[in-house]
Protein backbone atom coordinates (compact mmCIF):
# COMPACT_ATOMS: atom_id res chain seq x y z
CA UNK A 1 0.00 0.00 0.00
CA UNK A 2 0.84 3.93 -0.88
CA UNK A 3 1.72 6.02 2.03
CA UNK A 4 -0.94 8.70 2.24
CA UNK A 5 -0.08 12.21 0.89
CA UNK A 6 -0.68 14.24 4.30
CA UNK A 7 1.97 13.40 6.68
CA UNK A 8 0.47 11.85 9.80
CA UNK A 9 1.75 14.67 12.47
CA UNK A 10 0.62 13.35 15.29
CA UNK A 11 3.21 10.41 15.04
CA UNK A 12 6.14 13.11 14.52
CA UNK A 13 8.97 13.34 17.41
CA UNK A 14 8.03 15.90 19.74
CA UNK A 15 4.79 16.63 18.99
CA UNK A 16 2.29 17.18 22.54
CA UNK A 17 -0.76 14.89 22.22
CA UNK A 18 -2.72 16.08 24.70
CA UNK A 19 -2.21 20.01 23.06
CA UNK A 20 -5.33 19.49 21.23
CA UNK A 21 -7.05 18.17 24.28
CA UNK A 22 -5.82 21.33 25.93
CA UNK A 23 -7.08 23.88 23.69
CA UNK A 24 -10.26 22.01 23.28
CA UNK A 25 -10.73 22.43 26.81
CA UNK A 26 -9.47 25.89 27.47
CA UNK A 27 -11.80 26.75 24.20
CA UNK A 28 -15.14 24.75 26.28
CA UNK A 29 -14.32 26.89 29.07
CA UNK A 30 -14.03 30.67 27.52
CA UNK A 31 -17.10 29.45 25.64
CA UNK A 32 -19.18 28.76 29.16
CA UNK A 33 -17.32 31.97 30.39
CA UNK A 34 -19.38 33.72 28.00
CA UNK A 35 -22.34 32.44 28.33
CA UNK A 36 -22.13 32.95 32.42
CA UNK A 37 -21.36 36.50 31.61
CA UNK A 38 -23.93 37.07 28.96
CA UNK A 39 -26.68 35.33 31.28
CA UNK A 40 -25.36 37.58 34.23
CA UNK A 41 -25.68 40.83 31.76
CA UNK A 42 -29.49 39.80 31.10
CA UNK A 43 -30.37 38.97 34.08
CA UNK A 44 -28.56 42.80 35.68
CA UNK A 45 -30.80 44.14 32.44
CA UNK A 46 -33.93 42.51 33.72
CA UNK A 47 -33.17 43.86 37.19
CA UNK A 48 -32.44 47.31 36.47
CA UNK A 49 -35.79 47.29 34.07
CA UNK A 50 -37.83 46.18 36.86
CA UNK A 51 -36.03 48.52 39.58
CA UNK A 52 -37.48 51.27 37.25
CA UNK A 53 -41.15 49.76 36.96
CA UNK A 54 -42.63 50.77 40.29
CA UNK A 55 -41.06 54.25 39.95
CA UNK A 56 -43.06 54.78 36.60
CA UNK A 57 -45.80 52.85 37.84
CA UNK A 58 -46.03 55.59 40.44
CA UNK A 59 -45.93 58.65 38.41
CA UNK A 60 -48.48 57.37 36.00
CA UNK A 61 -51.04 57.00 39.13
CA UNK A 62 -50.10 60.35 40.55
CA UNK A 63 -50.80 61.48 37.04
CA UNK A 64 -53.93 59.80 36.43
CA UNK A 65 -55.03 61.20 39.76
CA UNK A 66 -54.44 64.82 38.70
CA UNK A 67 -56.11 64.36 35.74
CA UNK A 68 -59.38 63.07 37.53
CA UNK A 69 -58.79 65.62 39.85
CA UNK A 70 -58.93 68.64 37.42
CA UNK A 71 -61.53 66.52 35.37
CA UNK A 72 -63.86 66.57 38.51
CA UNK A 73 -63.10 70.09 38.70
CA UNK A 74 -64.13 71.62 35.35
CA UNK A 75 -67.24 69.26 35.45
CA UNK A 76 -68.34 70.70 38.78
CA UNK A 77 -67.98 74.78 36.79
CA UNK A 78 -69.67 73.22 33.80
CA UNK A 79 -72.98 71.80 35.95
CA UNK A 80 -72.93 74.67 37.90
CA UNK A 81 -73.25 76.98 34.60
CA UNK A 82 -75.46 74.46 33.47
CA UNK A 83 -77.69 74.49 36.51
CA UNK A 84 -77.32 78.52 36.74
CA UNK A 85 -78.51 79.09 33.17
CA UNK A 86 -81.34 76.36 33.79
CA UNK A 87 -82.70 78.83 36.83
CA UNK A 88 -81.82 81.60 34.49
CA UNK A 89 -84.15 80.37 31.80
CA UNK A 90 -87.18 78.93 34.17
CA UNK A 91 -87.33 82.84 35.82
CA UNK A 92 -87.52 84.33 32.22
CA UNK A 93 -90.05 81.79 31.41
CA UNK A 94 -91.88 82.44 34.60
CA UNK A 95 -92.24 86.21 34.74
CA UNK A 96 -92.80 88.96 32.41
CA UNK A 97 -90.65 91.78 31.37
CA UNK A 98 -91.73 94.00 33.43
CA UNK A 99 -90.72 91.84 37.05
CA UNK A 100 -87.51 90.52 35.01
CA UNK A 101 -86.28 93.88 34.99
CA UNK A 102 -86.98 94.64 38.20
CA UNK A 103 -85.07 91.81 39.63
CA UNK A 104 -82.29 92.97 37.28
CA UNK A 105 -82.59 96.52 38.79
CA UNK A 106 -82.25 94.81 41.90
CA UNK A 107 -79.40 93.38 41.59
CA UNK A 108 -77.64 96.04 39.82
CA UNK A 109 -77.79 97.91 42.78
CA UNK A 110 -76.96 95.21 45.11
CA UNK A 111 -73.94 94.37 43.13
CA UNK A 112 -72.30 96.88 41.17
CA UNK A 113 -69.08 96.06 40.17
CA UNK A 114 -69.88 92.68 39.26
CA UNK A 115 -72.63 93.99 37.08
CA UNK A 116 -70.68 96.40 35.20
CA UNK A 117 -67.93 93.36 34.49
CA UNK A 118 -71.05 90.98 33.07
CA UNK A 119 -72.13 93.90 31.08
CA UNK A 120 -68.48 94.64 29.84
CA UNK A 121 -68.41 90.67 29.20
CA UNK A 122 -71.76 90.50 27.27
CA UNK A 123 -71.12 93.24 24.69
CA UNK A 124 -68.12 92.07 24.39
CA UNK A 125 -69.41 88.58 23.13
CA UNK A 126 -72.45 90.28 21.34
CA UNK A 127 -69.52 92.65 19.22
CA UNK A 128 -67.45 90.17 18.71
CA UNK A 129 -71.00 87.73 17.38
CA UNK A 130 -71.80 90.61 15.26
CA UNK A 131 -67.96 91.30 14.14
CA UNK A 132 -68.15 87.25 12.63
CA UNK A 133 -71.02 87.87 10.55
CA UNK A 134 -69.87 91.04 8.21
């Protein structure tokens, strides 16, 4: 039989044996080095995430809260408007011109500075109504 072409160097004088063994080995163990340290850099990841949750978690309540808060708020003005311009309407309905303006005399001279601002507010809206349709 032919000798093979590639020289057999396992069989040459001085050649370590157990060097492949060895590298094998020390390869195995950078290769589970690296997954240790990969696994301990997801699991510090997963940590640090869920440190922050209860932090957020927290400022979205106190959040929410506000909002209900100032939600509660502006419906409380709006049904009090509502209500006022309910009463408003039922007293027109209910009396004639003549008693309407009475009670508005009335309270013109009970209150008035706060009847000169609703006038100043009312022809302002009633210009500015009129301004929109030329």
């Amino acid at each position: 039989m032919d000798k093979p072409l590639t020289p057999d160097v396992t069989s040459a004088p001085g050649f370590d044996k157990s060097r492949p063994g060895r590298i094998i080995s020390q390869v195995g163990e950078k290769i589970l080095q690296a997954k240790e340290a990969v696994t301990d850099f997801g699991r510090h990841a997963v940590e640090s995430v869920d440190a922050q949750r209860r932090p957020v978690a927290a400022t979205l309540e106190q959040t929410a809260s506000r909002l209900h808060e100032q939600t509660d708020r502006v419906a409380g003005i709006a049904h009090t408007t509502a209500d006022a311009f309910n009463a408003t309407a039922d007293y027109v309905r209910e009396n004639d011109l003549q008693t309407v303006s009475k009670g508005v005399g009335g309270l013109v001279r009970r209150y008035p500075t706060q009847s000169l601002m609703v006038a100043a507010l009312a022809g302002c809206l009633i210009g500015r109504a009129i301004w929109k349709r030329t």
